[in-house]
N, C-alpha and C. Protein backbone atom coordinates (compact mmCIF):
# COMPACT_ATOMS: atom_id res chain seq x y z
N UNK A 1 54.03 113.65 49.12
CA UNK A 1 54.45 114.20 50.39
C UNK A 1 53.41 115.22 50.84
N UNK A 2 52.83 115.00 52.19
CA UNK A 2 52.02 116.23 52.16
C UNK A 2 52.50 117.26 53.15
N UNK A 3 51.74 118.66 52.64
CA UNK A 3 52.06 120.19 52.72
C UNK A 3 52.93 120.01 54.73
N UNK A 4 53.31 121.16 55.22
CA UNK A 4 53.42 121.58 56.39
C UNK A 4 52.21 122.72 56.55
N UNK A 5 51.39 122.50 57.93
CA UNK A 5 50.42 123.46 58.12
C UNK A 5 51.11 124.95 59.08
N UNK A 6 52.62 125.12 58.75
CA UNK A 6 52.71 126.54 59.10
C UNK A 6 54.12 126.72 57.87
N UNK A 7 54.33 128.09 57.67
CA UNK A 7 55.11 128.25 56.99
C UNK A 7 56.62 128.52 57.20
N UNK A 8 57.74 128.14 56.69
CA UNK A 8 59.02 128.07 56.69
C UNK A 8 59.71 129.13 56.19
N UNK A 9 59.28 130.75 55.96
CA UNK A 9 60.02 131.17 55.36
C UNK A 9 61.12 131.88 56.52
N UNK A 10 62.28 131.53 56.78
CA UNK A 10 63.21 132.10 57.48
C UNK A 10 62.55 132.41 58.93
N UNK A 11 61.03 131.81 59.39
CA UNK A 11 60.87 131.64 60.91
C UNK A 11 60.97 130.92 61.53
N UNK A 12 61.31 131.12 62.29
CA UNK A 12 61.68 130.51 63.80
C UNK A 12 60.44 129.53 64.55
N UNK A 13 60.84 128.45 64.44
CA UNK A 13 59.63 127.04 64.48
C UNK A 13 60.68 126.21 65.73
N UNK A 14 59.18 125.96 66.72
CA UNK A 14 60.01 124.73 67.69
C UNK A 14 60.21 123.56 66.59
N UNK A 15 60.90 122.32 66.85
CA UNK A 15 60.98 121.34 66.26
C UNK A 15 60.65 120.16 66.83
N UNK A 16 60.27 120.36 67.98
CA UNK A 16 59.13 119.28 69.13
C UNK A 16 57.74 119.41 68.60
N UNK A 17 57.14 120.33 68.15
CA UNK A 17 55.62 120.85 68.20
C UNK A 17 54.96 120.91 66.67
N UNK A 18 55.80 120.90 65.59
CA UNK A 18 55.45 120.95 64.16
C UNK A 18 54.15 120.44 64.14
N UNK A 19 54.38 118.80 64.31
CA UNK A 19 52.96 117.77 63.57
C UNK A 19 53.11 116.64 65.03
N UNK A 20 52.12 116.36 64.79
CA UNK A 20 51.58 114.68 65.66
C UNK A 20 52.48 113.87 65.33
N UNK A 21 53.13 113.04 65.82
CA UNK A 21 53.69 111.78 65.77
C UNK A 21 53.48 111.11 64.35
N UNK A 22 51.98 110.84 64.64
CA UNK A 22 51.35 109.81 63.33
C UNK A 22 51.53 110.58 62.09
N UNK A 23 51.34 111.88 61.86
CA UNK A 23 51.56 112.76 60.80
C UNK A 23 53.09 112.47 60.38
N UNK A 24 53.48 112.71 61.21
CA UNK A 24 55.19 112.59 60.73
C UNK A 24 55.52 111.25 59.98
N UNK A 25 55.20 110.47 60.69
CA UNK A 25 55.29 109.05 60.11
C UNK A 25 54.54 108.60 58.98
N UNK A 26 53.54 109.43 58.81
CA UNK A 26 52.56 108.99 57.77
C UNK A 26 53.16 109.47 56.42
N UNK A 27 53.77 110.80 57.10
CA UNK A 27 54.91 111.53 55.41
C UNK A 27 55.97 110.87 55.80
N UNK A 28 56.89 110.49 56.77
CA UNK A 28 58.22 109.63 56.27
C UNK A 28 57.99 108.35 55.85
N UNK A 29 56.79 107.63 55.58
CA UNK A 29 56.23 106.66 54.94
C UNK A 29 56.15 106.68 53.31
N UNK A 30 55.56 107.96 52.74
CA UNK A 30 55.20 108.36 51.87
C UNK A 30 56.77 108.83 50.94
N UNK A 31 57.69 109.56 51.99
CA UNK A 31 58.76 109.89 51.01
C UNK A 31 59.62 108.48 50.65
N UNK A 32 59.37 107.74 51.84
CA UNK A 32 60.38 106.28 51.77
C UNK A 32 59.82 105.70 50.34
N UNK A 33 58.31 105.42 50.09
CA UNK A 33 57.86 105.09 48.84
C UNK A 33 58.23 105.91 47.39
N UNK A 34 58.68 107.05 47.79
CA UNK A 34 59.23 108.06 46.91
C UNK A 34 60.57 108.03 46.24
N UNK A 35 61.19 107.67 47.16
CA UNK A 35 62.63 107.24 47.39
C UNK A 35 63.18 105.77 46.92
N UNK A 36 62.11 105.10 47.18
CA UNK A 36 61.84 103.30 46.77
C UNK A 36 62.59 102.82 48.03
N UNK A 37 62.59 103.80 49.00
CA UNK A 37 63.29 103.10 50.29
C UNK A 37 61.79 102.52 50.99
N UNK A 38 62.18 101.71 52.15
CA UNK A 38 61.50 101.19 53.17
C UNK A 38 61.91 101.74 54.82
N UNK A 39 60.64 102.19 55.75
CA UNK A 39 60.41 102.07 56.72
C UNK A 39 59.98 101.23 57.34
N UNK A 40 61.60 100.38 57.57
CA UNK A 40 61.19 99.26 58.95
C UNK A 40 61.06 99.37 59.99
N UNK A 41 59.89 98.11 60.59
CA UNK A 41 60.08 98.55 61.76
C UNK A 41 60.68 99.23 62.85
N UNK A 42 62.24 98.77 63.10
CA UNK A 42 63.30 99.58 63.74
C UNK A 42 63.17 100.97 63.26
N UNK A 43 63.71 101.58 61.68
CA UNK A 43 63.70 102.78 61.04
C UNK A 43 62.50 103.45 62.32
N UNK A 44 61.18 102.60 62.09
CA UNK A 44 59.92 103.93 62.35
C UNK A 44 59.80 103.74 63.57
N UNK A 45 60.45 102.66 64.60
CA UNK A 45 60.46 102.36 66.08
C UNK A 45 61.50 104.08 66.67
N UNK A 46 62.74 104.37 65.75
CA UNK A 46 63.48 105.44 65.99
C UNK A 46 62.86 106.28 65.91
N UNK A 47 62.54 106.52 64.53
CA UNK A 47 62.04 107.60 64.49
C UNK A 47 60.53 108.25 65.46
N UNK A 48 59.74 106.94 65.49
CA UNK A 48 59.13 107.81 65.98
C UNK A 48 59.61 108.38 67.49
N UNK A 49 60.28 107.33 68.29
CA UNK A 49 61.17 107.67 69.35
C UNK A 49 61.62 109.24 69.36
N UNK A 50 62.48 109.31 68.01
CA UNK A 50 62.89 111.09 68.36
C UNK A 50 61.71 111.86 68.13
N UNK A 51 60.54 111.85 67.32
CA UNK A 51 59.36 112.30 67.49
C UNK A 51 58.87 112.84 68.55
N UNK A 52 58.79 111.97 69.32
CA UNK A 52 57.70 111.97 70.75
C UNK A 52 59.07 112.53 72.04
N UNK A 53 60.00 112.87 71.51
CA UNK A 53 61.02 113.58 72.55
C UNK A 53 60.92 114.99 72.75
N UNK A 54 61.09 115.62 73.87
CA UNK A 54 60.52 116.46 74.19
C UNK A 54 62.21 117.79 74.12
N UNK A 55 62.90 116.72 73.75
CA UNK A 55 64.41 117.67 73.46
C UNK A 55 65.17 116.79 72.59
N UNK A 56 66.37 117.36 71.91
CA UNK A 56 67.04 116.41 71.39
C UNK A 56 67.85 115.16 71.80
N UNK A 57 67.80 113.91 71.04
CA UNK A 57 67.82 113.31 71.65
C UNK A 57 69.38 112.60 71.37
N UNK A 58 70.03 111.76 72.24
CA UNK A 58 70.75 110.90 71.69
C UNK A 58 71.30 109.63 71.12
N UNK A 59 72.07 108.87 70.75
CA UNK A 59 71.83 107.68 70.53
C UNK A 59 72.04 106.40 71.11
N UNK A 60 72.66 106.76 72.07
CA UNK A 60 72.35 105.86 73.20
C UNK A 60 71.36 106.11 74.37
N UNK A 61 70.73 107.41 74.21
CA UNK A 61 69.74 107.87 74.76
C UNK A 61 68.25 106.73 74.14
N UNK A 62 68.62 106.76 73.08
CA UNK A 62 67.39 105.78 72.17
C UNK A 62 67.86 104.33 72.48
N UNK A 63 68.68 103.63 72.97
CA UNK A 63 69.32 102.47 72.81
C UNK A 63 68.39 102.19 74.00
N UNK A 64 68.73 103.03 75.13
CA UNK A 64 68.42 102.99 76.95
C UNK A 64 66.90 102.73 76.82
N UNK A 65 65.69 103.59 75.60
CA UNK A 65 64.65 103.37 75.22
C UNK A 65 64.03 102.13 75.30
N UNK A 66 64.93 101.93 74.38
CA UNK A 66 63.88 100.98 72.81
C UNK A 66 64.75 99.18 74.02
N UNK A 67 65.70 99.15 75.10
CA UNK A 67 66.00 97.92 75.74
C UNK A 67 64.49 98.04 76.80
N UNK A 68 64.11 98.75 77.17
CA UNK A 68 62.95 99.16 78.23
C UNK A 68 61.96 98.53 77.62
N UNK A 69 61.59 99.36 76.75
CA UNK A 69 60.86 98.85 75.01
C UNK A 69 60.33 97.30 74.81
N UNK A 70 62.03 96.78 74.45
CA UNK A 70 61.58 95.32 73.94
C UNK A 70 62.54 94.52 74.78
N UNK A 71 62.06 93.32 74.25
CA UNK A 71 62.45 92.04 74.70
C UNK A 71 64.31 92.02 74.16
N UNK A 72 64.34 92.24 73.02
CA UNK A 72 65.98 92.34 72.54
C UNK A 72 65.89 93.12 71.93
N UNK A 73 66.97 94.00 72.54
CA UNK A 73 67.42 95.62 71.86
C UNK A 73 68.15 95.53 70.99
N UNK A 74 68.17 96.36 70.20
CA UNK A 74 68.69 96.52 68.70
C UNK A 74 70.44 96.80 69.21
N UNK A 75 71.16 96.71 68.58
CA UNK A 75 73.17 96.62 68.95
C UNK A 75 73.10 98.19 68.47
N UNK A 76 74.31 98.90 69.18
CA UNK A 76 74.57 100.38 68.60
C UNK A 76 74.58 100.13 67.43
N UNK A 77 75.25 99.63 66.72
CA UNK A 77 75.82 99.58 65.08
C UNK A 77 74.42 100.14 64.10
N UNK A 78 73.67 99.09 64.83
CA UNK A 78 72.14 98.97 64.24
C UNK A 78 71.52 100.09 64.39
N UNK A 79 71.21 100.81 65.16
CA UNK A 79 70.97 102.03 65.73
C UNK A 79 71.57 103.00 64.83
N UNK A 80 72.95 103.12 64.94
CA UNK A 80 73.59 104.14 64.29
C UNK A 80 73.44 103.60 62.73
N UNK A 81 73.61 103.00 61.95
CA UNK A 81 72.78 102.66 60.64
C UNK A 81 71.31 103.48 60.36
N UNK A 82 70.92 102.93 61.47
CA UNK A 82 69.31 103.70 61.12
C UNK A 82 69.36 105.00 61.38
N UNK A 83 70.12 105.75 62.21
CA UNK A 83 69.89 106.98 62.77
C UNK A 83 70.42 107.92 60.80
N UNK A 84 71.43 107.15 60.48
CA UNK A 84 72.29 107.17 59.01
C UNK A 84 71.11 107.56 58.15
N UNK A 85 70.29 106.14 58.12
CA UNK A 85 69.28 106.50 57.18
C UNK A 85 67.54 107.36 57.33
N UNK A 86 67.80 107.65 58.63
CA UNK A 86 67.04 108.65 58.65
C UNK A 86 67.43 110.13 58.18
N UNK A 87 68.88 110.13 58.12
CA UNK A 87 69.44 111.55 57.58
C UNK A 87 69.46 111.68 56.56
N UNK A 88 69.93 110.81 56.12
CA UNK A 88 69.41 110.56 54.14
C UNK A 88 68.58 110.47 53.60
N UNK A 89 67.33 110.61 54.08
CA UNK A 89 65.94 110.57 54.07
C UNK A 89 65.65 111.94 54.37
N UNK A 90 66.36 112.83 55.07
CA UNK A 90 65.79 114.28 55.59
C UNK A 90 64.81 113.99 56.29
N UNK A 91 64.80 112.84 57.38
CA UNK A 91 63.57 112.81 58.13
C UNK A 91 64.25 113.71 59.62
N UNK A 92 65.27 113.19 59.98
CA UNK A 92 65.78 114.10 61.37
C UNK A 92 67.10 114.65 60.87
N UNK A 93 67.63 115.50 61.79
CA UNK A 93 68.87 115.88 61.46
C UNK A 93 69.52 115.84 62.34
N UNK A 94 70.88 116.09 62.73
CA UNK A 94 71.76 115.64 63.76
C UNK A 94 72.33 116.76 64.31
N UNK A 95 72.52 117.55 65.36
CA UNK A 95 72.79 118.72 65.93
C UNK A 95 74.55 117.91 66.78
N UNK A 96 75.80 118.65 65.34
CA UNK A 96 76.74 118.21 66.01
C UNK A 96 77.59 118.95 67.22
N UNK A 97 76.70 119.84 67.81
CA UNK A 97 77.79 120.61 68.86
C UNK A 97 76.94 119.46 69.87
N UNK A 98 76.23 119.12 70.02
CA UNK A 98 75.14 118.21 71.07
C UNK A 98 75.29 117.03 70.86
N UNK A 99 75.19 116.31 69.94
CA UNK A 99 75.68 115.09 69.24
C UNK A 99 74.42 114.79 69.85
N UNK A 100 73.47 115.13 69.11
CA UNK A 100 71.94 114.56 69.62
C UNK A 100 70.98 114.62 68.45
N UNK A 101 69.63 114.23 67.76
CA UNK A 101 68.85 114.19 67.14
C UNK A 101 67.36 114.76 67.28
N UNK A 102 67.33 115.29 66.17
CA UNK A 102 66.09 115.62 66.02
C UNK A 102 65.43 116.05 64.63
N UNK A 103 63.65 115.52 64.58
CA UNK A 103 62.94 115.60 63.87
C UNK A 103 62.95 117.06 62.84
N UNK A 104 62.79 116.40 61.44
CA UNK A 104 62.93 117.65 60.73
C UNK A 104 61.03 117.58 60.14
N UNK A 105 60.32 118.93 60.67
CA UNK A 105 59.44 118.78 60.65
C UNK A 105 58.75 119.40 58.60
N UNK A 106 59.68 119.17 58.39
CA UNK A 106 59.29 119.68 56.80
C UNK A 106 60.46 118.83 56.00
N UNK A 107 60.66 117.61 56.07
CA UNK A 107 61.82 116.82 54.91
C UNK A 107 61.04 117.10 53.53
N UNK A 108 62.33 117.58 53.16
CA UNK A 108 62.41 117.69 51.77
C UNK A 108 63.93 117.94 51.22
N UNK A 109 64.08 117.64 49.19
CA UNK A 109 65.00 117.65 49.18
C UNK A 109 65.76 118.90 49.41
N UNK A 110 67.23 119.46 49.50
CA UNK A 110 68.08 120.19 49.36
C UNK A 110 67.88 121.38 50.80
N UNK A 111 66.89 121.02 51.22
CA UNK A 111 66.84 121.68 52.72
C UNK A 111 67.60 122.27 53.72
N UNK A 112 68.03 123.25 53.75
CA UNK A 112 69.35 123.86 54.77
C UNK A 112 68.05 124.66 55.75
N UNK A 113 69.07 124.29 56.99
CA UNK A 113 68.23 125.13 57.79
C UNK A 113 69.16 125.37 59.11
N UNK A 114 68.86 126.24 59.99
CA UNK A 114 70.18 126.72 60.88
C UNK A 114 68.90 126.91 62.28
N UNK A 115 69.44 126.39 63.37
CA UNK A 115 69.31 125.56 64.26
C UNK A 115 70.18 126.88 65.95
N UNK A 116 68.85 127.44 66.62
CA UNK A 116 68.92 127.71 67.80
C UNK A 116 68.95 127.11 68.76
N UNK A 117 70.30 126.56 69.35
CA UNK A 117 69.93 125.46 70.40
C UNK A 117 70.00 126.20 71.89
N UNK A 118 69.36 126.61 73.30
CA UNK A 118 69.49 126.84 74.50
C UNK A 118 70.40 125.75 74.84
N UNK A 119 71.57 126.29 75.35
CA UNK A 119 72.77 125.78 76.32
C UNK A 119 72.07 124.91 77.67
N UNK A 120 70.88 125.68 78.06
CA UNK A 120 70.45 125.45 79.12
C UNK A 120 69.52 124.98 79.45
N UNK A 121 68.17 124.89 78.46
CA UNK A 121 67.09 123.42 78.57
C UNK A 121 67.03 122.58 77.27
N UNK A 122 68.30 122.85 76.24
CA UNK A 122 68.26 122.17 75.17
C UNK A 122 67.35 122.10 74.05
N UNK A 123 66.45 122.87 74.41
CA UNK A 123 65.37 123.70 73.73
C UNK A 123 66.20 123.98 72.41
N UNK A 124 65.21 123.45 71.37
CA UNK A 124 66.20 123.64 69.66
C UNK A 124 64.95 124.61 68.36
N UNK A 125 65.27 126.05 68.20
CA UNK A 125 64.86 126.25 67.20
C UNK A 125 65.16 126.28 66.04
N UNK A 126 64.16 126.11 64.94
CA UNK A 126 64.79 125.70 63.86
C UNK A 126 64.39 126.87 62.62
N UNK A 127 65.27 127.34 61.56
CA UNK A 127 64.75 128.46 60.39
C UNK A 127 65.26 127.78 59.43
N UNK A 128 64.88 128.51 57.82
CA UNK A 128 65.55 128.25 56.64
C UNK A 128 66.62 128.54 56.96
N UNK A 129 67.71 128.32 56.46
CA UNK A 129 69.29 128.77 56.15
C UNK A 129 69.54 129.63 54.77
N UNK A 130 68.16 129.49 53.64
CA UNK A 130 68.32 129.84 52.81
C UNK A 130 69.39 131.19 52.03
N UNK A 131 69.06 132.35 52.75
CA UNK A 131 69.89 133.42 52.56
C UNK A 131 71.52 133.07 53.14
N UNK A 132 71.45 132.78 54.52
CA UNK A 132 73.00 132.16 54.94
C UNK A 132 73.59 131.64 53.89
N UNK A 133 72.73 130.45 53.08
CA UNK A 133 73.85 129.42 52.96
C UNK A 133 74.45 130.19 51.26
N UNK A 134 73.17 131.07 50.99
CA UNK A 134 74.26 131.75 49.66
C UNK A 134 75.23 132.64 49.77
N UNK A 135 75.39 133.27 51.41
CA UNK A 135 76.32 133.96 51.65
C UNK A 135 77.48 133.31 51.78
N UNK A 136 77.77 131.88 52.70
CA UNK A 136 78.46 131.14 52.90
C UNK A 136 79.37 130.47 51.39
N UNK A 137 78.13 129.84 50.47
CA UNK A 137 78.64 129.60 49.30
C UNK A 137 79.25 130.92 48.60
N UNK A 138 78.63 132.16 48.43
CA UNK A 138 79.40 133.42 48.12
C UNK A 138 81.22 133.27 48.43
N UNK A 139 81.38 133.18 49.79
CA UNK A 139 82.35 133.11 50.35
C UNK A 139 83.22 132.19 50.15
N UNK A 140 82.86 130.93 50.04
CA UNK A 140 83.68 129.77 49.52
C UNK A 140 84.05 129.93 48.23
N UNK A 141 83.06 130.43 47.58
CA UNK A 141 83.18 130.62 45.87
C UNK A 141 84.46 131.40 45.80
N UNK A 142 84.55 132.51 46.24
CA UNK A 142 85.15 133.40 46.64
C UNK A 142 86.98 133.09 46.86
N UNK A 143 86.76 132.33 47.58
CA UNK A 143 88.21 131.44 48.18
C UNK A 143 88.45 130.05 47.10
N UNK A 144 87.72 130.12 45.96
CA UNK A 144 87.60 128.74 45.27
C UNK A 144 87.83 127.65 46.09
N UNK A 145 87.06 127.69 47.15
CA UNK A 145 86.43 126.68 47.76
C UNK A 145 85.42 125.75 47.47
N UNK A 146 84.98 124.93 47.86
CA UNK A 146 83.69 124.03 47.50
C UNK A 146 83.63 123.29 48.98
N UNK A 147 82.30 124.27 49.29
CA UNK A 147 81.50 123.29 50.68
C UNK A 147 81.05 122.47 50.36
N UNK A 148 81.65 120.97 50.92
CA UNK A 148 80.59 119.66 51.04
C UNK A 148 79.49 119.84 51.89
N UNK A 149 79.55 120.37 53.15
CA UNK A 149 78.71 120.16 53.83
C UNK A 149 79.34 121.39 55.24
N UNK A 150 77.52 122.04 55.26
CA UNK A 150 77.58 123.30 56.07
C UNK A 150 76.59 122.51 57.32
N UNK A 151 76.58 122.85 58.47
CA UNK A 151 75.50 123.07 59.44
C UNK A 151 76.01 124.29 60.51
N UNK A 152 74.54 124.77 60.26
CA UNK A 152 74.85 126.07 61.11
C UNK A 152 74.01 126.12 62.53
N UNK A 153 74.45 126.01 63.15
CA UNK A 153 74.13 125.90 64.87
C UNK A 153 74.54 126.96 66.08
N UNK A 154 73.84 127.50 66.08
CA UNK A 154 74.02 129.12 67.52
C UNK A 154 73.34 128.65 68.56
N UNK A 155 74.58 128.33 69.59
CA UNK A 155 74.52 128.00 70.92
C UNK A 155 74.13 129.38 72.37
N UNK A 156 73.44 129.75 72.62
CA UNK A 156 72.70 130.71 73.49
C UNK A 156 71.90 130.60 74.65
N UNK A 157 70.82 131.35 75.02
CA UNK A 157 70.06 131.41 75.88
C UNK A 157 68.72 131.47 75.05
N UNK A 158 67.83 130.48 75.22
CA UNK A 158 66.45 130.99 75.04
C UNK A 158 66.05 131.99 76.26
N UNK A 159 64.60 132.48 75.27
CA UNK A 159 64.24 133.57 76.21
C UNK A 159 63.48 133.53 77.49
N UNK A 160 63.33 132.37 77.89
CA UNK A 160 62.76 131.62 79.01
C UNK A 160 63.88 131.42 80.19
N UNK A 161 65.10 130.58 79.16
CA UNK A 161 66.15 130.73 80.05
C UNK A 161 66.68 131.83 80.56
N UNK A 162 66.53 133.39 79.65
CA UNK A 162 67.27 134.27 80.07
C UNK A 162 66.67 134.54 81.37
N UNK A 163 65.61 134.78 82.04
CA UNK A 163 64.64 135.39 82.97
C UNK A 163 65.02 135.09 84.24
């Protein structure tokens, strides 16, 4: 897998602007061989699709695409399968207050990360979650709870929008 050329510690990174297209694909290539999974065509037709999006995207937003695209469009089912195994892959992640997608510009395993989305140009930043998510687990521990699954998402104003 190769490196990210800026660093992740708890800053604040667009998730449009990380790496080039081809970069991205060239490491979700590399982890799929890692994994003993495959990037098929469709898989890397999506992905690179949410790649080259300039906001998050959705999945019939990609459907409306990829019929423009080709000659015969892939069925939702198919779509939503792949969108599946791009998450299991840690290649994109899924922003559920938006129900939209986007590129995770550093996949790797066990990865938490918490997600600034603007209400108002959909503009999505992205940080570690790292410290959060031991507070969160603190807290569950706490309640002898057990989180399956956290995503943390703060809906706001970017600072562009505020002006």
């Amino acid at each position: 897998m190769t490196a990210c050329l800026h660093h992740h510690d708890n800053a604040l990174h667009e998730v449009h602007d990380a790496h080039s297209a081809e970069q991205s694909l060239a490491q979700a290539e590399q982890i799929c061989l890692q994994t003993g999974s495959r990037l098929t065509p469709l898989r890397r037709e999506v992905l690179s699709l949410i790649l080259t999006a300039n906001a998050p995207v959705g999945a019939y937003d990609l459907l409306a695409k990829m019929k423009r695209d080709n000659e015969r469009p892939a069925a939702p089912p198919t779509v939503y399968r792949t969108l599946d195994f791009l998450l299991e892959q840690g290649l994109i992640h899924r922003l559920a207050s938006i129900n939209a997608y986007i590129p995770c510009c550093h996949p790797r395993a066990g990865h938490q990360a918490a997600f600034l989305i603007c209400q108002n140009c959909h503009q999505v930043k992205e940080t570690s979650a790292i410290e959060l998510m031991d507070q969160i687990n603190h807290v569950a521990q706490s309640g002898t709870f057990v989180a399956k699954q956290t995503m943390i998402e703060i809906s706001g104003l970017c600072q562009q929008c505020q002006a």
